[in-house]
N, C-alpha and C. Protein backbone atom coordinates (compact mmCIF):
# COMPACT_ATOMS: atom_id res chain seq x y z
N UNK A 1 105.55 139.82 109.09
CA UNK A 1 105.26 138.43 109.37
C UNK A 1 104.59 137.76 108.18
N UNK A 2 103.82 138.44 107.75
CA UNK A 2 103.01 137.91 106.48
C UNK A 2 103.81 137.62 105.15
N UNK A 3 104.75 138.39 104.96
CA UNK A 3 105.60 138.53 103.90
C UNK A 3 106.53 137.82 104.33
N UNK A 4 107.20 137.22 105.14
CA UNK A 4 107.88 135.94 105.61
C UNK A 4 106.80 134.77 105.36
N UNK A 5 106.33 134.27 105.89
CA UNK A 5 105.27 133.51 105.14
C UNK A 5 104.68 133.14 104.22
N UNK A 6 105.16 134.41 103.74
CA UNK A 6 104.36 134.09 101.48
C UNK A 6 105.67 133.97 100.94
N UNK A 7 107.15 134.14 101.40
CA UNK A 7 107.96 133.92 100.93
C UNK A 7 108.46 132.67 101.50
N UNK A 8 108.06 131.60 102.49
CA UNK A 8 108.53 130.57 103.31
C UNK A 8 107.38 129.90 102.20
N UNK A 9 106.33 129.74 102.27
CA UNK A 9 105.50 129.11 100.72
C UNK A 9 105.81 129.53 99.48
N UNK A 10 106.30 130.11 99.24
CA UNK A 10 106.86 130.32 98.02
C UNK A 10 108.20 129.35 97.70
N UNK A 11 108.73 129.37 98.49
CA UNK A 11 109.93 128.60 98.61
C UNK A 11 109.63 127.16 97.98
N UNK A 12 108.77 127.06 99.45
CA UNK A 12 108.53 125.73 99.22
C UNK A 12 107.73 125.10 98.52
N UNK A 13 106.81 125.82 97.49
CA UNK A 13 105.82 125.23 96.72
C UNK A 13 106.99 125.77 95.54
N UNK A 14 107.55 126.14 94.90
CA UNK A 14 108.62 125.74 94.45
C UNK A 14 109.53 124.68 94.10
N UNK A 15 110.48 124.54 95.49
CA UNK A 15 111.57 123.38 95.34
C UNK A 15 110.34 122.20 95.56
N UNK A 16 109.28 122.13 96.13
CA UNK A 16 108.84 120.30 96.19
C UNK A 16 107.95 120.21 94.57
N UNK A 17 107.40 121.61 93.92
CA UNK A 17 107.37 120.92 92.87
C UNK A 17 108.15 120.80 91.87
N UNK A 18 109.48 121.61 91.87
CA UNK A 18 110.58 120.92 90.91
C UNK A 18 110.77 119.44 91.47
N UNK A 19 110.85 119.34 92.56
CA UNK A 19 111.75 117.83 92.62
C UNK A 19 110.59 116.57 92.59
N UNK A 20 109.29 117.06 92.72
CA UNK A 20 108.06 116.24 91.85
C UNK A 20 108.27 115.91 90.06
N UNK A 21 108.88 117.57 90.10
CA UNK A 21 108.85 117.31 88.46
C UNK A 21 110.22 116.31 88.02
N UNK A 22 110.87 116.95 88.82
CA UNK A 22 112.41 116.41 88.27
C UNK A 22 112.24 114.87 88.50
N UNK A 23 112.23 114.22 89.98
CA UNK A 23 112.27 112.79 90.41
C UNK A 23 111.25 111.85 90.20
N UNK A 24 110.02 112.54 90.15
CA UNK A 24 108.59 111.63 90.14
C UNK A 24 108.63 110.71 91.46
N UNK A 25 109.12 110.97 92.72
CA UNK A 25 109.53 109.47 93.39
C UNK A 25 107.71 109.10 93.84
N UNK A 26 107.90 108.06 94.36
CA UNK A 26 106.63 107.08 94.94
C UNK A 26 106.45 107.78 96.23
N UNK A 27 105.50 107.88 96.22
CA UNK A 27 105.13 108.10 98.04
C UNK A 27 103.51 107.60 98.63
N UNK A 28 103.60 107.56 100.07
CA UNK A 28 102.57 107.41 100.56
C UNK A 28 101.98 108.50 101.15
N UNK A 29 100.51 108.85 101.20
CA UNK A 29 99.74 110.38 102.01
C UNK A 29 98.92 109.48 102.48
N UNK A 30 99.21 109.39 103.94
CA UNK A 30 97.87 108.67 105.19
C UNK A 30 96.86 109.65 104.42
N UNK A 31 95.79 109.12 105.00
CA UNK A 31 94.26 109.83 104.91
C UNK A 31 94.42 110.66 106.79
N UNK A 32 93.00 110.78 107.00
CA UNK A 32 92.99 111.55 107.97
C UNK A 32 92.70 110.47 109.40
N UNK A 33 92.08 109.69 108.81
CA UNK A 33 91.41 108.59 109.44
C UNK A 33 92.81 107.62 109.94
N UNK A 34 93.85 107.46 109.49
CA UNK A 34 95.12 106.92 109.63
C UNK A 34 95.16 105.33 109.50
N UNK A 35 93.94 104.97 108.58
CA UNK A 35 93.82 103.68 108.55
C UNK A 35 93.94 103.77 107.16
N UNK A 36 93.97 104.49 106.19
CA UNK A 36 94.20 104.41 104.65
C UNK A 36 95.05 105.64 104.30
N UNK A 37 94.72 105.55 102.94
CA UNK A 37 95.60 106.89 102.23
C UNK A 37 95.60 106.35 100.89
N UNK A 38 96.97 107.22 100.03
CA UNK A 38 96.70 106.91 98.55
C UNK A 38 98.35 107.06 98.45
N UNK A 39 98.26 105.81 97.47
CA UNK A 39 99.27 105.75 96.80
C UNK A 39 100.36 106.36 95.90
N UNK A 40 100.89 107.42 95.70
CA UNK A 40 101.38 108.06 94.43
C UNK A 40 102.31 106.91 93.46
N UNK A 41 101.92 107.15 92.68
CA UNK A 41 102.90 106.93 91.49
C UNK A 41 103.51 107.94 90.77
N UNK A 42 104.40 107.38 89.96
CA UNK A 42 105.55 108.49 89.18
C UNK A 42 104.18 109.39 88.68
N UNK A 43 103.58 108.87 87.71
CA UNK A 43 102.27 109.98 86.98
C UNK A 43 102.21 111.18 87.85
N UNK A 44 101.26 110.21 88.84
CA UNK A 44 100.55 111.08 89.91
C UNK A 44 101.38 112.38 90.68
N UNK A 45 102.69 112.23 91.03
CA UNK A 45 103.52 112.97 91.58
C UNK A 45 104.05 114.05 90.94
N UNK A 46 104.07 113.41 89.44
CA UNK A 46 104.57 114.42 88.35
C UNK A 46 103.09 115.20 88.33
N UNK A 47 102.25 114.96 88.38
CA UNK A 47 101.00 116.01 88.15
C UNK A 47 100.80 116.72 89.04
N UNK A 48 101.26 116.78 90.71
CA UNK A 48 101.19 116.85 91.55
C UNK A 48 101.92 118.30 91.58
N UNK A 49 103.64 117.68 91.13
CA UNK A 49 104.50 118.90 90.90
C UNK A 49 103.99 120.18 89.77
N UNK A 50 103.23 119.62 88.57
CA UNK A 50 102.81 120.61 87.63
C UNK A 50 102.04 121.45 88.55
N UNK A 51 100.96 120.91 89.06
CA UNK A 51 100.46 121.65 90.28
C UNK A 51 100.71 122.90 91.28
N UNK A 52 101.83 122.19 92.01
CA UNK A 52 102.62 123.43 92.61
C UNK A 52 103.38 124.15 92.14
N UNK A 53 103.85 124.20 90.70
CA UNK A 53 104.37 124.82 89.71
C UNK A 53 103.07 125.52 89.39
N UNK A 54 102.12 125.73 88.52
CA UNK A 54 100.71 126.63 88.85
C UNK A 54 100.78 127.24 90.30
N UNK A 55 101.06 126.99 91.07
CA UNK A 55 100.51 127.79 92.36
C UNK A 55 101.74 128.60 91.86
N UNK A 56 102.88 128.46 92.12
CA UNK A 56 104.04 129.28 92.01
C UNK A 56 103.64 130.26 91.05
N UNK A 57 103.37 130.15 89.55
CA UNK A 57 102.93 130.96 89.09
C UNK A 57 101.88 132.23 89.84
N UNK A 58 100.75 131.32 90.04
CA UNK A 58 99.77 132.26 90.69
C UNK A 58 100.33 133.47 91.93
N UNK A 59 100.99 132.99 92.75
CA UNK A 59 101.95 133.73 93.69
C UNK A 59 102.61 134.79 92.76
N UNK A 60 103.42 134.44 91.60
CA UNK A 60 104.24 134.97 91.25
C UNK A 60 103.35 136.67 90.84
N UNK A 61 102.18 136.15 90.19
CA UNK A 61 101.65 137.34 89.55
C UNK A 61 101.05 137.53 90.70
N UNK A 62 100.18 137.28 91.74
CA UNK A 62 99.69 137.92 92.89
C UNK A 62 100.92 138.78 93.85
N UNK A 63 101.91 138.32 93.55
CA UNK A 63 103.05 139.56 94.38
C UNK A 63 103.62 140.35 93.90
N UNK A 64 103.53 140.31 92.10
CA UNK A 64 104.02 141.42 91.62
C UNK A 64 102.61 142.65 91.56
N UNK A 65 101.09 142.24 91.69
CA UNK A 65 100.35 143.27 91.79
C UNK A 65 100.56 143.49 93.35
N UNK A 66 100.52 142.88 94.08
CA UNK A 66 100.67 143.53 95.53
C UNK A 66 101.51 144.01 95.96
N UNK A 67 102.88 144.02 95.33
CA UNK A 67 103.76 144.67 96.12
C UNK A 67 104.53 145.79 95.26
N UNK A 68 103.82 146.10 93.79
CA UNK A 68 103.90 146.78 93.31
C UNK A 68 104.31 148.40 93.61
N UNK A 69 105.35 149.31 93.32
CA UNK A 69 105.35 150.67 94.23
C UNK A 69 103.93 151.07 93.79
N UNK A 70 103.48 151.34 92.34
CA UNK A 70 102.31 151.99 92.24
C UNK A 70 101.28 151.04 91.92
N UNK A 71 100.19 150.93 93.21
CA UNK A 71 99.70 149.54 93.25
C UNK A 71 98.34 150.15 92.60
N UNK A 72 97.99 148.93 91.69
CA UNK A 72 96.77 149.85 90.79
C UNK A 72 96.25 147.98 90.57
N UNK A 73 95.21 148.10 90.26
CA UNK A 73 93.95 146.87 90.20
C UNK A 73 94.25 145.90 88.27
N UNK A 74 94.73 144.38 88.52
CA UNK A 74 95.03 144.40 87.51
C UNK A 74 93.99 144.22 86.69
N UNK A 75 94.73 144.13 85.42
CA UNK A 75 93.47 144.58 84.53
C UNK A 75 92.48 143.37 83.63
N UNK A 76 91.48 143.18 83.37
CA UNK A 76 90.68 142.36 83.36
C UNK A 76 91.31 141.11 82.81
N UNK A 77 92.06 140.96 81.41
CA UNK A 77 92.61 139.96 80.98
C UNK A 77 93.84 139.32 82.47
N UNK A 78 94.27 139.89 83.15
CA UNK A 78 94.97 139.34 83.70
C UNK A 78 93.81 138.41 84.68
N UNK A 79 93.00 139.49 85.09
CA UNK A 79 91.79 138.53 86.19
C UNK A 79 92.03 137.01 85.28
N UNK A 80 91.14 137.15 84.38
CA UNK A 80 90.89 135.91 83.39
C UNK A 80 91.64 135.17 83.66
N UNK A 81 93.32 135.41 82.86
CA UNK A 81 94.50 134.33 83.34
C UNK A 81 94.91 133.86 84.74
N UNK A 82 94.46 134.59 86.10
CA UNK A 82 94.67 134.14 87.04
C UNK A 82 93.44 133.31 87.60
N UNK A 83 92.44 133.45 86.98
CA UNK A 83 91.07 132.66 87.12
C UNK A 83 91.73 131.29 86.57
N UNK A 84 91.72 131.25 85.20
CA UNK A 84 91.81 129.63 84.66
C UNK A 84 93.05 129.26 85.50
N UNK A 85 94.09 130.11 85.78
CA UNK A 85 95.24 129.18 86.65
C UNK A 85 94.51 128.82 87.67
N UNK A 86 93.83 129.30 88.68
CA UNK A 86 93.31 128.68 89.45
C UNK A 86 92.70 127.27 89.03
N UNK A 87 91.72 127.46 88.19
CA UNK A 87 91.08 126.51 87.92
C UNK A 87 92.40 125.34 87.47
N UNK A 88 92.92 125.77 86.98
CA UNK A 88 94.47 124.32 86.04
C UNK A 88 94.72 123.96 87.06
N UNK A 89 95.24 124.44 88.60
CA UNK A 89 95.71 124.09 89.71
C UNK A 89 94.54 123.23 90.79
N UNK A 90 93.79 123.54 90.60
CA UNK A 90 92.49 122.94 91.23
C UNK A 90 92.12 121.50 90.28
N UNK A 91 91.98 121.47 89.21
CA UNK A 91 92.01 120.32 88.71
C UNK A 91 93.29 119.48 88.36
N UNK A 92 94.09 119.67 88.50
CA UNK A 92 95.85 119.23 88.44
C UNK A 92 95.71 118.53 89.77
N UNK A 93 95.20 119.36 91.19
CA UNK A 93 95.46 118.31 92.26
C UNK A 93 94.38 117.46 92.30
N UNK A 94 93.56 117.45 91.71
CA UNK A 94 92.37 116.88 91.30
C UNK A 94 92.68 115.62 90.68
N UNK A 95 93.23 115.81 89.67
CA UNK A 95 93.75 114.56 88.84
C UNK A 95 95.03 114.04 89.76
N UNK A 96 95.89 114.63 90.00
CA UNK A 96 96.85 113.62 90.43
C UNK A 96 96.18 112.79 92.08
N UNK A 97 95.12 113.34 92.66
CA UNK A 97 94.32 112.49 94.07
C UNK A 97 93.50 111.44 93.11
N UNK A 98 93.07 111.22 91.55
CA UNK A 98 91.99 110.36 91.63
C UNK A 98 93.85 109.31 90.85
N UNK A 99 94.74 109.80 90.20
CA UNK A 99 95.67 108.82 89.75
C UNK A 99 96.40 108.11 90.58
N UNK A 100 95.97 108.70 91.77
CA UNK A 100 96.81 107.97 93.29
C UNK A 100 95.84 106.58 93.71
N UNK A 101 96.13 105.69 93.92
CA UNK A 101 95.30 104.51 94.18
C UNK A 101 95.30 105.30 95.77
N UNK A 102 94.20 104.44 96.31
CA UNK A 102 93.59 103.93 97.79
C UNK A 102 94.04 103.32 98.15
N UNK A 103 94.89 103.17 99.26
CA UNK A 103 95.19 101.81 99.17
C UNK A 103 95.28 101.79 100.84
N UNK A 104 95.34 100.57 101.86
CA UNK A 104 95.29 100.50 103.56
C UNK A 104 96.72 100.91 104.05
N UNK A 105 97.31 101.45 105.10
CA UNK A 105 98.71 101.99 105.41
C UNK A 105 98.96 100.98 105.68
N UNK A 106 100.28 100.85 104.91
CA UNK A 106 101.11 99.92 105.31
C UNK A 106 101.48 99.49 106.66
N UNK A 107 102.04 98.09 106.81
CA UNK A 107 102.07 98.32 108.27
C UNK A 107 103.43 98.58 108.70
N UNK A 108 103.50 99.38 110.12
CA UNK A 108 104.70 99.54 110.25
C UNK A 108 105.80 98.27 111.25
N UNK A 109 106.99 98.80 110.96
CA UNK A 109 107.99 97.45 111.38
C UNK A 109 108.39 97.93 112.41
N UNK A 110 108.01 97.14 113.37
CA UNK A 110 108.46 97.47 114.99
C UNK A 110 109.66 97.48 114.85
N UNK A 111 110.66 98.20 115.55
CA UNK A 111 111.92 97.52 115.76
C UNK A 111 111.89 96.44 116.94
N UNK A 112 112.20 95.32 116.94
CA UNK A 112 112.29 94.21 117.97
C UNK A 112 113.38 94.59 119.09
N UNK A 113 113.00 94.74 120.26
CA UNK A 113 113.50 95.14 121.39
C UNK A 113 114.32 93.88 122.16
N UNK A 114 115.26 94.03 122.73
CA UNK A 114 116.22 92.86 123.77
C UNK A 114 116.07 93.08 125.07
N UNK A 115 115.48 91.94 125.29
CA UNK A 115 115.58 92.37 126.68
C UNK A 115 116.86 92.23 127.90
């Protein structure tokens, strides 16, 4: 079950950040509150995708030590490089939430009903 799961995120932190990288499109992310959210722009989305491109990485080397046949502890320089990826990925979504404006949700368009 678990390994379906790291491969169902894998997937998908993958293809949405190629097509961040590839398209840059615009989008809207409500907040939680459902009265605001933030804006993306091309920038923001493209930083967004570099982002989940870092995670992919990070996965990539966290499943080749875990699923390794002879599983042995990697070795300190790798710690290091999977440390600062963390950190690149943590500030990547960092930057692309402060390049996203604030902005109120749009409103939505009823469809007009006949009676």
């Amino acid at each position: 079950m678990l390994r379906a799961f790291l491969v169902m995120m894998f997937v998908l932190c993958t293809l949405c950040g190629l097509y961040l990288l590839a398209f840059a499109p615009e989008f809207f992310m409500p907040a939680r509150d459902g009265l605001s959210g933030r804006q993306f722009g091309p920038l923001a989305a493209r930083v967004l995708g570099a982002a989940l491109a870092v995670i992919v990485v990070l996965a990539t080397i966290f499943l080749r030590h875990q699923y390794a046949e002879v599983r042995r502890h990697p070795t300190q320089v790798v710690q290091i490089i999977y440390f600062v990826l963390i950190l690149l990925a943590i500030g990547l979504i960092n930057l692309s939430l402060n390049l996203a404006e604030p902005v109120p949700e749009p409103p939505v368009q009823s469809v007009p009903t006949t009676p």
